[in-house]
C-alpha atoms as a PDB file:
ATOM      1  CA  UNK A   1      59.614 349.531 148.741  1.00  0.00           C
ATOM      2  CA  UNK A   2      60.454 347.690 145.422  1.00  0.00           C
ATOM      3  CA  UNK A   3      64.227 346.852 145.209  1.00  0.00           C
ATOM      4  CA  UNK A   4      65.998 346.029 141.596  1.00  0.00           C
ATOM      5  CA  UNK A   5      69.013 344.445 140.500  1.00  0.00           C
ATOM      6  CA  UNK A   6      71.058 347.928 140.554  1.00  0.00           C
ATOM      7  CA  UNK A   7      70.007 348.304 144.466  1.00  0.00           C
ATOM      8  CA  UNK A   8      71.547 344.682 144.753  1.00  0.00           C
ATOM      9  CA  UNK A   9      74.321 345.501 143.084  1.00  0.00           C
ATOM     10  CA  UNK A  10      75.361 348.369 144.858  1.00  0.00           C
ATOM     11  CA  UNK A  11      74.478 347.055 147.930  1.00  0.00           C
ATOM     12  CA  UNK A  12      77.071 343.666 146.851  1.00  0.00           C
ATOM     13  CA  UNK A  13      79.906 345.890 145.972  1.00  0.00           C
ATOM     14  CA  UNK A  14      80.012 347.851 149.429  1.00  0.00           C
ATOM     15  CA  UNK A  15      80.425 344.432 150.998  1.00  0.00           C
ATOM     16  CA  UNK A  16      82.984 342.611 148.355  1.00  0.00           C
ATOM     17  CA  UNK A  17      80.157 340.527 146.930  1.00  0.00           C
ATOM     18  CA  UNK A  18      79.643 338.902 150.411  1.00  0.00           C
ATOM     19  CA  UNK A  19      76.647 336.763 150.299  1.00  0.00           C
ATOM     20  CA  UNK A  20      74.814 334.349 152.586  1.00  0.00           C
ATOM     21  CA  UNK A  21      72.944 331.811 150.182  1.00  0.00           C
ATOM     22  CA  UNK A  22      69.921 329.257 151.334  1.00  0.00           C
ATOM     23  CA  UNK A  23      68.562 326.466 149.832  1.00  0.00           C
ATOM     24  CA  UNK A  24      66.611 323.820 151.844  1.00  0.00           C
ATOM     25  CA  UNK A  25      67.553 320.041 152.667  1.00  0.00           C
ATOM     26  CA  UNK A  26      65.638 317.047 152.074  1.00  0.00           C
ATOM     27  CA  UNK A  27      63.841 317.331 155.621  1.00  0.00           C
ATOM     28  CA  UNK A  28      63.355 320.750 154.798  1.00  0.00           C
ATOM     29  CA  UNK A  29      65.482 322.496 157.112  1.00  0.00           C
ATOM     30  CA  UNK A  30      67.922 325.612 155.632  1.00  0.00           C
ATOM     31  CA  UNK A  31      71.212 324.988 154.590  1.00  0.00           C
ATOM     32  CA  UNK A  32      72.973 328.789 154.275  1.00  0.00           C
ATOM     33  CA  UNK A  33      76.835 329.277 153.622  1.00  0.00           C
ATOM     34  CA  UNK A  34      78.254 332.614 153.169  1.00  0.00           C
ATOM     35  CA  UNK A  35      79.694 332.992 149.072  1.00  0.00           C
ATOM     36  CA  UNK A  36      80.608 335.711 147.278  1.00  0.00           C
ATOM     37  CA  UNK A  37      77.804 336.353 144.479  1.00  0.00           C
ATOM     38  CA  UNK A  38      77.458 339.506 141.700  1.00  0.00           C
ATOM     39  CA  UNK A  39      74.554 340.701 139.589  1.00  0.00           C
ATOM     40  CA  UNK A  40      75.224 338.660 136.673  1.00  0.00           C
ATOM     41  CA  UNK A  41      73.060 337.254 133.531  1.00  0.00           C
ATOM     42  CA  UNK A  42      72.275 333.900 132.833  1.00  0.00           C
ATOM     43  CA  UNK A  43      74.238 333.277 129.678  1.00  0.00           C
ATOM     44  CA  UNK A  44      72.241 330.542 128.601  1.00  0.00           C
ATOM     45  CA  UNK A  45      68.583 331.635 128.970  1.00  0.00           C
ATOM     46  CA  UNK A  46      69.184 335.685 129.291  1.00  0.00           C
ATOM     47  CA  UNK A  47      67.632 335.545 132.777  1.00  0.00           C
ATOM     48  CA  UNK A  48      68.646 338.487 135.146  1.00  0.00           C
ATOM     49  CA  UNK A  49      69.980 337.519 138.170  1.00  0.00           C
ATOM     50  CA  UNK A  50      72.985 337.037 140.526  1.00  0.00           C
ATOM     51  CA  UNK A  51      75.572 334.554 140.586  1.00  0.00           C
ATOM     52  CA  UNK A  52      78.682 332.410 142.127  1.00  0.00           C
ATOM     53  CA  UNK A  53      81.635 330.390 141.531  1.00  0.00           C
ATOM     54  CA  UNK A  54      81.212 326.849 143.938  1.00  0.00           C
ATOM     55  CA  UNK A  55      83.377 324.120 144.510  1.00  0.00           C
ATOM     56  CA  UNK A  56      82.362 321.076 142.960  1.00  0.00           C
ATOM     57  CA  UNK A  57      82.034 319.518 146.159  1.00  0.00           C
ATOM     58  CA  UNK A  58      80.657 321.501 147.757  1.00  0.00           C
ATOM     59  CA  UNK A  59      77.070 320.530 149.593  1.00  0.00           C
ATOM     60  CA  UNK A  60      75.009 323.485 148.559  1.00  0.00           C
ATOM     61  CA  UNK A  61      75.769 322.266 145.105  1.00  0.00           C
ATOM     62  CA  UNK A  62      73.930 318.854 146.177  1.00  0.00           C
ATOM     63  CA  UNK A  63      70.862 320.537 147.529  1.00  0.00           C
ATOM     64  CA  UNK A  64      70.752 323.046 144.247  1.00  0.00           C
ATOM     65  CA  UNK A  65      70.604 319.796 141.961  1.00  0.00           C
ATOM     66  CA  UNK A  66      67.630 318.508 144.145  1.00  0.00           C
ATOM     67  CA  UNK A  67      65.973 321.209 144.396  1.00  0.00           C
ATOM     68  CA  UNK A  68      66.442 324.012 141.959  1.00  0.00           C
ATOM     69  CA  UNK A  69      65.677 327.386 143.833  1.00  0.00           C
ATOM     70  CA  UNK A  70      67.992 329.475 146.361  1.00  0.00           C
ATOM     71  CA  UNK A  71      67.409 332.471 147.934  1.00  0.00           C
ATOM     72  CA  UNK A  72      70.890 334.917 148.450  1.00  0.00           C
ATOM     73  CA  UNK A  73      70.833 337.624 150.748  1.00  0.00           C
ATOM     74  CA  UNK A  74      73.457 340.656 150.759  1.00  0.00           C
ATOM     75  CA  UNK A  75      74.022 342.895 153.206  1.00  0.00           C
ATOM     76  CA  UNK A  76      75.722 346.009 154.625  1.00  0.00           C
ATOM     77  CA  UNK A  77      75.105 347.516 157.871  1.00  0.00           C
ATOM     78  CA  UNK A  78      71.175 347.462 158.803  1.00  0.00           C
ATOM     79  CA  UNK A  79      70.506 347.533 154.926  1.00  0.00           C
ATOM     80  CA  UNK A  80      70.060 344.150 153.503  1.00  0.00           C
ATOM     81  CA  UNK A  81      68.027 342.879 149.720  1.00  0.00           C
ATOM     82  CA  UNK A  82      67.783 338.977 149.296  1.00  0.00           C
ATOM     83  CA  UNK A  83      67.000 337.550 145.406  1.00  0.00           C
ATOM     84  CA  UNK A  84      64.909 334.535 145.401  1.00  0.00           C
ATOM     85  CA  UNK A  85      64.818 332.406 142.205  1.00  0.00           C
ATOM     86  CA  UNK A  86      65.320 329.083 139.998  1.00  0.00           C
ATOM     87  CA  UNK A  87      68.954 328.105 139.858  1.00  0.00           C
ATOM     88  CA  UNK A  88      70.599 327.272 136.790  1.00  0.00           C
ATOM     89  CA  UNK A  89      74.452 325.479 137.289  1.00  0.00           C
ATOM     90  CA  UNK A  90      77.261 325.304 134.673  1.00  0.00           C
ATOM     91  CA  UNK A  91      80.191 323.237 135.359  1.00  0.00           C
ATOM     92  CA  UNK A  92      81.592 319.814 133.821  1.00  0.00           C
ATOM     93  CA  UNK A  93      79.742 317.685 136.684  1.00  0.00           C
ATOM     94  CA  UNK A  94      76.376 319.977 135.314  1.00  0.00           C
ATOM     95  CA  UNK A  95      76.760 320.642 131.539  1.00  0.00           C
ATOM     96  CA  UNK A  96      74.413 322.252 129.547  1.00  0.00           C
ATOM     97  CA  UNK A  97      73.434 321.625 125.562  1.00  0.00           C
ATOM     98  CA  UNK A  98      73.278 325.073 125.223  1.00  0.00           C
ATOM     99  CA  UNK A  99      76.674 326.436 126.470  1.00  0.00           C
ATOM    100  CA  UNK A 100      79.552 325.405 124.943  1.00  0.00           C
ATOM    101  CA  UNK A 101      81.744 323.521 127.683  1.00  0.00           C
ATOM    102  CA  UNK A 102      85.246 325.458 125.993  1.00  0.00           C
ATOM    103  CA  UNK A 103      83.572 328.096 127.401  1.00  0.00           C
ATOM    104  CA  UNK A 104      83.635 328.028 131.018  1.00  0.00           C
ATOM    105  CA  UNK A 105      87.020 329.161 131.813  1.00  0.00           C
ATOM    106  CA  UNK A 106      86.020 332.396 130.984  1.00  0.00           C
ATOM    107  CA  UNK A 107      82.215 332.316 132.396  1.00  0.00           C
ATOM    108  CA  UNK A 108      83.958 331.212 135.742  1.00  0.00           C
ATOM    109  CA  UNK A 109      86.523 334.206 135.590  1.00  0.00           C
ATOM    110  CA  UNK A 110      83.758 336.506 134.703  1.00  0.00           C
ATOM    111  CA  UNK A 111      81.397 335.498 137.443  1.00  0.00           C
ATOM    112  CA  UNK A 112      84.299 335.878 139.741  1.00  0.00           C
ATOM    113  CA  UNK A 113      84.764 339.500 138.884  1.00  0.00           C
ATOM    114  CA  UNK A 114      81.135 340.412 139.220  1.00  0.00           C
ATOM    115  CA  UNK A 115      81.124 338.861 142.746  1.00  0.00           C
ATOM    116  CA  UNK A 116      84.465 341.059 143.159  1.00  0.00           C
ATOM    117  CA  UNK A 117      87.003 338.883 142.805  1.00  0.00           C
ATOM    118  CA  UNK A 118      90.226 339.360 141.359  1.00  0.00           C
ATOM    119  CA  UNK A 119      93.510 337.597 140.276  1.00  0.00           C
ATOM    120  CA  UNK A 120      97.173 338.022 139.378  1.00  0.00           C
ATOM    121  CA  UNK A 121      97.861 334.905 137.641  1.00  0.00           C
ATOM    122  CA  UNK A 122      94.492 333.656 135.427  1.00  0.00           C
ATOM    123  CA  UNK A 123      96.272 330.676 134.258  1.00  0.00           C
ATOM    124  CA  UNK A 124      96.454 329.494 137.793  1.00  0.00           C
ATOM    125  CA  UNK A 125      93.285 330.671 138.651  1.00  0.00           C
ATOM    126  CA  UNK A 126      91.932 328.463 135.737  1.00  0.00           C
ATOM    127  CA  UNK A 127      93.768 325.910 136.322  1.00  0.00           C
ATOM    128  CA  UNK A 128      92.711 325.363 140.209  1.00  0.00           C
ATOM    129  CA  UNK A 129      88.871 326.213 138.852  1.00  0.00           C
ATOM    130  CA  UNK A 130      89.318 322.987 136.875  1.00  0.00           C
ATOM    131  CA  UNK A 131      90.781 320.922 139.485  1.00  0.00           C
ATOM    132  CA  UNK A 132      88.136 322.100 141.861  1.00  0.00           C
ATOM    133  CA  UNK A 133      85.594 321.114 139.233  1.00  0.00           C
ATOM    134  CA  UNK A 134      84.010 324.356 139.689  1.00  0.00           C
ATOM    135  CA  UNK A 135      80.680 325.319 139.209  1.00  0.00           C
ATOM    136  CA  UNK A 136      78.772 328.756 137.691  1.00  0.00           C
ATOM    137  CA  UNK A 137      75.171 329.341 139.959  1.00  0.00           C
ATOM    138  CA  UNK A 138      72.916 331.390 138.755  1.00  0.00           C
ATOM    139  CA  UNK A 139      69.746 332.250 140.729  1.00  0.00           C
ATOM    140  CA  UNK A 140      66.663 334.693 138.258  1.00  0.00           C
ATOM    141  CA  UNK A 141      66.012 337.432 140.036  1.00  0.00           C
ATOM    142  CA  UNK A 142      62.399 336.616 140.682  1.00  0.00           C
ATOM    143  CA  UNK A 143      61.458 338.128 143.681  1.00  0.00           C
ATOM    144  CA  UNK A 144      63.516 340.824 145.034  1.00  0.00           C
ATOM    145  CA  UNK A 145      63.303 341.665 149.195  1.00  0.00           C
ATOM    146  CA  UNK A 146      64.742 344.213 151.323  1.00  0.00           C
ATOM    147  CA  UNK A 147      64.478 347.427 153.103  1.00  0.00           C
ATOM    148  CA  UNK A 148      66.266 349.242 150.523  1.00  0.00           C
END
């Protein structure tokens, strides 16, 4: 069965973006955490894929940096599609020449959304994003897997 972006994101709205995400550790073990992740675009290289919001923190974001590829898996039921791909971060602790850093209120808020999420107060919301040092993941939709 092939699977596509659309099937993930139908299958990610049914299940408010819920998302287990792997990446492996040094020893090459998997590290997974659940996230909430949408279908979303790379805005700097046009790559379709899916995405997150992490804390800056977070460990995930340490194994991402070292090594660049992350599998995330949604599910619903007995029907599950996983996307397998290069990462790509944007946040102020991973800054990229070709996004403009004014910009990442908004790419954070509009990640969010696709994975979702919603707000009453965006100034807040912004305002703990920064704090939090929050990052934008994006992993290409490379290989698509499921039994949808």
């Amino acid at each position: 069965m092939t699977a596509d972006l659309e099937h993930v994101r139908a299958l990610s709205l049914q299940e408010n973006g819920l998302a287990t995400i792997s990446t492996t550790r040094a020893d090459g073990t998997v590290h997974s955490s659940v996230v909430n992740a949408g279908v979303f675009d790379d805005p700097v290289t046009g790559k379709p894929g899916v995405a997150l919001v992490a804390l800056g923190s977070a460990y995930k974001l340490k194994l991402l940096r070292a090594t660049g590829h992350a599998t995330l898996t949604f599910r619903r039921g007995w029907d599950w599609l996983s996307v397998t791909g290069k990462t790509h971060l944007i946040g102020p602790d991973d800054p990229d020449a070709a996004f403009d850093p004014a910009g990442l209120p908004t790419l954070l808020r509009d990640v969010f959304k696709a994975a979702t999420g919603t707000h009453d107060d965006w100034a807040e919301y912004d305002r703990v994003m920064a704090a939090e040092r929050r990052v934008a993941v994006f992993v290409a939709a490379e290989k698509i897997i499921g039994n949808r």
